[in-house]
Protein backbone atom coordinates (compact mmCIF):
# COMPACT_ATOMS: atom_id res chain seq x y z
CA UNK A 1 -1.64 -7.87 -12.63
CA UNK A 2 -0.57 -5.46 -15.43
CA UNK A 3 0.21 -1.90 -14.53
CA UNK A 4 1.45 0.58 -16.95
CA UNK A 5 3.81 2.25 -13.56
CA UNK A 6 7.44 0.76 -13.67
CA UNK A 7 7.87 1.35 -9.98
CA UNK A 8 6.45 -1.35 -8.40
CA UNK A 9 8.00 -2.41 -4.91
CA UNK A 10 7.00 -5.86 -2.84
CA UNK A 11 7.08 -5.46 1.08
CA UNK A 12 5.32 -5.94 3.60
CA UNK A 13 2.48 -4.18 5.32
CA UNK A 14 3.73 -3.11 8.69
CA UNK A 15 1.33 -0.84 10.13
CA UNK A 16 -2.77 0.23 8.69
CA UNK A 17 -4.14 2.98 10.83
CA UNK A 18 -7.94 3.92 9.76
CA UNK A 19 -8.90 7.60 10.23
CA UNK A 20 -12.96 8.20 9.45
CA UNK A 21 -12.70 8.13 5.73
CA UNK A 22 -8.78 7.82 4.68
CA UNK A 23 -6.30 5.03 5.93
CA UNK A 24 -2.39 5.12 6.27
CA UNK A 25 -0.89 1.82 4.99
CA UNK A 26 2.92 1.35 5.56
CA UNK A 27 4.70 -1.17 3.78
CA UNK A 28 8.47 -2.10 4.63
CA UNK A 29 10.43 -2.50 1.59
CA UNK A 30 14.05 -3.52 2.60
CA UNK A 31 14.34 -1.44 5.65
CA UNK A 32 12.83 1.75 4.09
CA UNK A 33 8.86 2.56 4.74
CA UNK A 34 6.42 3.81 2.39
CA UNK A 35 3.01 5.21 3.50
CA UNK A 36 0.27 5.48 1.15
CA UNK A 37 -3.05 7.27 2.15
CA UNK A 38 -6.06 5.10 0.69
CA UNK A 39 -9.53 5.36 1.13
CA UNK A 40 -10.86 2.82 4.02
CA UNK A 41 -13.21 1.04 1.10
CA UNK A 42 -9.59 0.54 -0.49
CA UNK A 43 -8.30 -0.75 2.58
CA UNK A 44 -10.92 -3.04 3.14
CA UNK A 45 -11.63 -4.29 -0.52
CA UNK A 46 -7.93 -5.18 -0.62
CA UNK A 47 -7.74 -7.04 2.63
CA UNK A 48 -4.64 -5.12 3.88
CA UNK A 49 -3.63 -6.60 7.22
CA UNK A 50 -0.50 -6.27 9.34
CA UNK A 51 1.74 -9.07 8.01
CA UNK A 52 0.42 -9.20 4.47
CA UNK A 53 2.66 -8.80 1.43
CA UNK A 54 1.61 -5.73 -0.65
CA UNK A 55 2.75 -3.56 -3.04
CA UNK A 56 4.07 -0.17 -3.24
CA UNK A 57 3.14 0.88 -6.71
CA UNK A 58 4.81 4.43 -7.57
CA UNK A 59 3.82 6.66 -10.61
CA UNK A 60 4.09 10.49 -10.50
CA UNK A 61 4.21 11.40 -7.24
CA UNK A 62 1.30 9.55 -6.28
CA UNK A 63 1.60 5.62 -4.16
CA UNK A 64 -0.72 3.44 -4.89
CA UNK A 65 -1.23 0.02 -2.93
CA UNK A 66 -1.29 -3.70 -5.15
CA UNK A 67 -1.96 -6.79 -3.97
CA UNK A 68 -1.93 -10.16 -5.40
């Protein structure tokens, strides 16, 4: 995975919460949690599950979820 963002932070998804079109992922990162809002399709294509490693990938003041 090559991403042209140079803040890109491993955790550990701790909570996904589905609403009807947009989901809340929160990764722990050290302590400190990040939430990202991501499309459901997102959620699903990327397999995010309570437990999984993930990524919190931060560019402008958007957060954007990686996985690998």
């Amino acid at each position: 995975m090559k991403l042209s963002a140079r803040n890109i932070i491993k955790g550990k998804v701790v909570e996904v919460t589905k609403g009807a079109t947009t989901a809340h992922v929160k990764i722990d990162i050290g302590g400190s949690v990040v939430t990202a809002s991501i499309t459901n399709a997102a959620t699903d294509e990327l397999k995010l599950e309570v437990g999984k490693t993930a990524y919190a990938v931060i560019k402008a003041s958007d957060v954007m979820i990686a996985v690998d």
